[in-house]
N, C-alpha and C. Protein backbone atom coordinates (compact mmCIF):
# COMPACT_ATOMS: atom_id res chain seq x y z
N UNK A 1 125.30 -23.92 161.12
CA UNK A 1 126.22 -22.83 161.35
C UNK A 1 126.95 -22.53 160.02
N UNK A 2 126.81 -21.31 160.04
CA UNK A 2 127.53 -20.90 158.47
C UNK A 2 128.65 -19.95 158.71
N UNK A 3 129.94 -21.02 157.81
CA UNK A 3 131.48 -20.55 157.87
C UNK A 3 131.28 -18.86 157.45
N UNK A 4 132.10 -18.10 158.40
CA UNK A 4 132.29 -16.43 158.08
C UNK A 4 133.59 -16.35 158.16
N UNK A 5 134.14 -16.25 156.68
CA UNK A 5 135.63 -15.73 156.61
C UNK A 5 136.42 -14.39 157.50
N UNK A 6 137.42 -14.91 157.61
CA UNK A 6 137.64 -13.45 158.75
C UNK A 6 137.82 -12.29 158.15
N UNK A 7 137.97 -10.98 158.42
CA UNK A 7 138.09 -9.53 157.42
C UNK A 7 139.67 -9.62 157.95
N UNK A 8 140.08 -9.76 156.38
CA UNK A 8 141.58 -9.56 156.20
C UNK A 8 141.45 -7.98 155.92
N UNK A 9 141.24 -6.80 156.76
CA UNK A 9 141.57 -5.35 155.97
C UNK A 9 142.47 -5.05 155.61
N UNK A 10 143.79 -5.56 156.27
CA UNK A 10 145.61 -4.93 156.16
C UNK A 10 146.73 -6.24 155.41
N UNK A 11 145.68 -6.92 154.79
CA UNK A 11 146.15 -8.36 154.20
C UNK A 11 147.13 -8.40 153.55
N UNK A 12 147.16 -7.07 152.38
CA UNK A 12 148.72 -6.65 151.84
C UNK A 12 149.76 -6.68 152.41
N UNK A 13 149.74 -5.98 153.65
CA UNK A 13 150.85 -5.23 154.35
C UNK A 13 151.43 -6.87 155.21
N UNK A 14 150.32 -7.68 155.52
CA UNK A 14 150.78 -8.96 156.20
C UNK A 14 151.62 -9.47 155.26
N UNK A 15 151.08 -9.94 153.50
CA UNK A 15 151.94 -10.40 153.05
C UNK A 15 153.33 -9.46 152.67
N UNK A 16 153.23 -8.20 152.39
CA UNK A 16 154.44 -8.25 152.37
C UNK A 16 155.23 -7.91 153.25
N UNK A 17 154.93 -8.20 154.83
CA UNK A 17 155.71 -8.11 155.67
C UNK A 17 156.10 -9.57 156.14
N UNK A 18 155.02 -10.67 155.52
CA UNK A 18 155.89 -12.20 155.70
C UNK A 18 156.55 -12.68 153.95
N UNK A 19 156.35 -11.46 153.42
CA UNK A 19 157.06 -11.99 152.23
C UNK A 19 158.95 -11.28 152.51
N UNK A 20 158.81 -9.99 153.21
CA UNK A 20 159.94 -9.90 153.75
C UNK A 20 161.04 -10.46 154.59
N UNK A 21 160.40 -11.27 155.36
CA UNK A 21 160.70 -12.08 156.22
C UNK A 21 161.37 -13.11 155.59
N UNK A 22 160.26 -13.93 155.13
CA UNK A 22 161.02 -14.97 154.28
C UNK A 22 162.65 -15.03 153.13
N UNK A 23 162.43 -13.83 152.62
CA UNK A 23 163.60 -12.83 151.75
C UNK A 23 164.77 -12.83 153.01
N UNK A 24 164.49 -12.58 153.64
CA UNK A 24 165.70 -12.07 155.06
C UNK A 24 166.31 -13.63 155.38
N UNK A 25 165.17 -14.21 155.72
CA UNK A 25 165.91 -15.52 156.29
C UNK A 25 166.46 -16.00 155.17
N UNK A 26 166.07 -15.95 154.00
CA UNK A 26 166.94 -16.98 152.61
C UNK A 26 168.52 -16.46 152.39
N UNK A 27 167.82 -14.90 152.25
CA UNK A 27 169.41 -14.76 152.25
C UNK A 27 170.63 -14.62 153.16
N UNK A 28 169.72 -14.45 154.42
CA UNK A 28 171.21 -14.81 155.88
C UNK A 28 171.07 -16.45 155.81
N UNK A 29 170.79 -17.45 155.05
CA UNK A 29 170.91 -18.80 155.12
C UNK A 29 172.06 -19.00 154.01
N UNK A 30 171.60 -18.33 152.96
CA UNK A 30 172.75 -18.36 152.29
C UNK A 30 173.86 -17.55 152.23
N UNK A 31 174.30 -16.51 153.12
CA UNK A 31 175.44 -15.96 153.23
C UNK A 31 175.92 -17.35 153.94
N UNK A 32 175.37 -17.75 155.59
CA UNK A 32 175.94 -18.43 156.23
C UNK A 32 176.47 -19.76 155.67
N UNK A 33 175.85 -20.61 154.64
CA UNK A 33 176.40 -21.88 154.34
C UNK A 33 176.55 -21.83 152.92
N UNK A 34 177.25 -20.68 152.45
CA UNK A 34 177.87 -20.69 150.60
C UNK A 34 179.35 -21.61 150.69
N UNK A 35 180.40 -20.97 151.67
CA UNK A 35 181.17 -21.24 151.54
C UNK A 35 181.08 -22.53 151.97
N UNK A 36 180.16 -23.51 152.45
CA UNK A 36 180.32 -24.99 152.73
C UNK A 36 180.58 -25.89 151.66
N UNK A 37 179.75 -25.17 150.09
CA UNK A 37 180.01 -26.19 149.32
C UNK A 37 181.16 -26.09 148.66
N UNK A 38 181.65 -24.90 149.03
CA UNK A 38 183.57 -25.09 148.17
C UNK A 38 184.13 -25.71 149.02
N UNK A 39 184.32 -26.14 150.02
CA UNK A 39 185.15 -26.07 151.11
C UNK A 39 184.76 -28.38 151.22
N UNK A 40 183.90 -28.69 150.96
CA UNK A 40 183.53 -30.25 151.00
C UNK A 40 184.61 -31.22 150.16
N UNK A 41 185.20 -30.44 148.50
CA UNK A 41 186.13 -31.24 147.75
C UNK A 41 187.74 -31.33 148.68
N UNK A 42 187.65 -30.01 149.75
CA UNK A 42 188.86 -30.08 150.53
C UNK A 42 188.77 -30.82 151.61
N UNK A 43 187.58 -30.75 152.11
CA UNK A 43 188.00 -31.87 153.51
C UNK A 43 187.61 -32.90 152.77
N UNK A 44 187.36 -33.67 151.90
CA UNK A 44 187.30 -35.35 151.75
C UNK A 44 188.42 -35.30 150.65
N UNK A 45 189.55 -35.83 150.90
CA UNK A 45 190.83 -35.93 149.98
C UNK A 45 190.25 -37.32 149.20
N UNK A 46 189.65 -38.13 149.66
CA UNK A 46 189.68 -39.48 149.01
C UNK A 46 188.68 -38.97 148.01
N UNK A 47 188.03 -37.75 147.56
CA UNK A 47 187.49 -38.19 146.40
C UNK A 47 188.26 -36.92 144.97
N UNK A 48 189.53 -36.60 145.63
CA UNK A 48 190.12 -36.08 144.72
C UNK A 48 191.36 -37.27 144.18
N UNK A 49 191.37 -37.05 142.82
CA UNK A 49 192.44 -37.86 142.13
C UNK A 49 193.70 -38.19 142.46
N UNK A 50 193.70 -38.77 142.18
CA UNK A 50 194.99 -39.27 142.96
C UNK A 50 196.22 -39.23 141.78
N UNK A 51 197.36 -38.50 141.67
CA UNK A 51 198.52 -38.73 140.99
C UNK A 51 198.58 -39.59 140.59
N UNK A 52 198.99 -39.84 138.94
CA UNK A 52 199.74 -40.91 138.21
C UNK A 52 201.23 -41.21 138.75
């Protein structure tokens, strides 16, 4: 039996409709968790300095 690749005809339009996709989710991932990494030096006090 001999492998027959499938006919990709609209193969562009797939990738750039899962290259869009991917773009969408990165950047609603990073709207949602930017502000987490400023916000980590405030909730753990023990690893800010401590007054002389």
């Amino acid at each position: 039996m001999l492998f027959m690749p499938p006919s990709l005809s609209n193969a562009q339009q797939i990738a750039l409709y899962q290259a869009k996709q991917i773009h969408t989710a990165y950047i609603n991932n990073v709207k949602c968790h930017f502000g987490q990494h400023f916000a980590r030096p405030c909730q753990s006090p023990s690893r800010l300095q401590k007054p002389m």
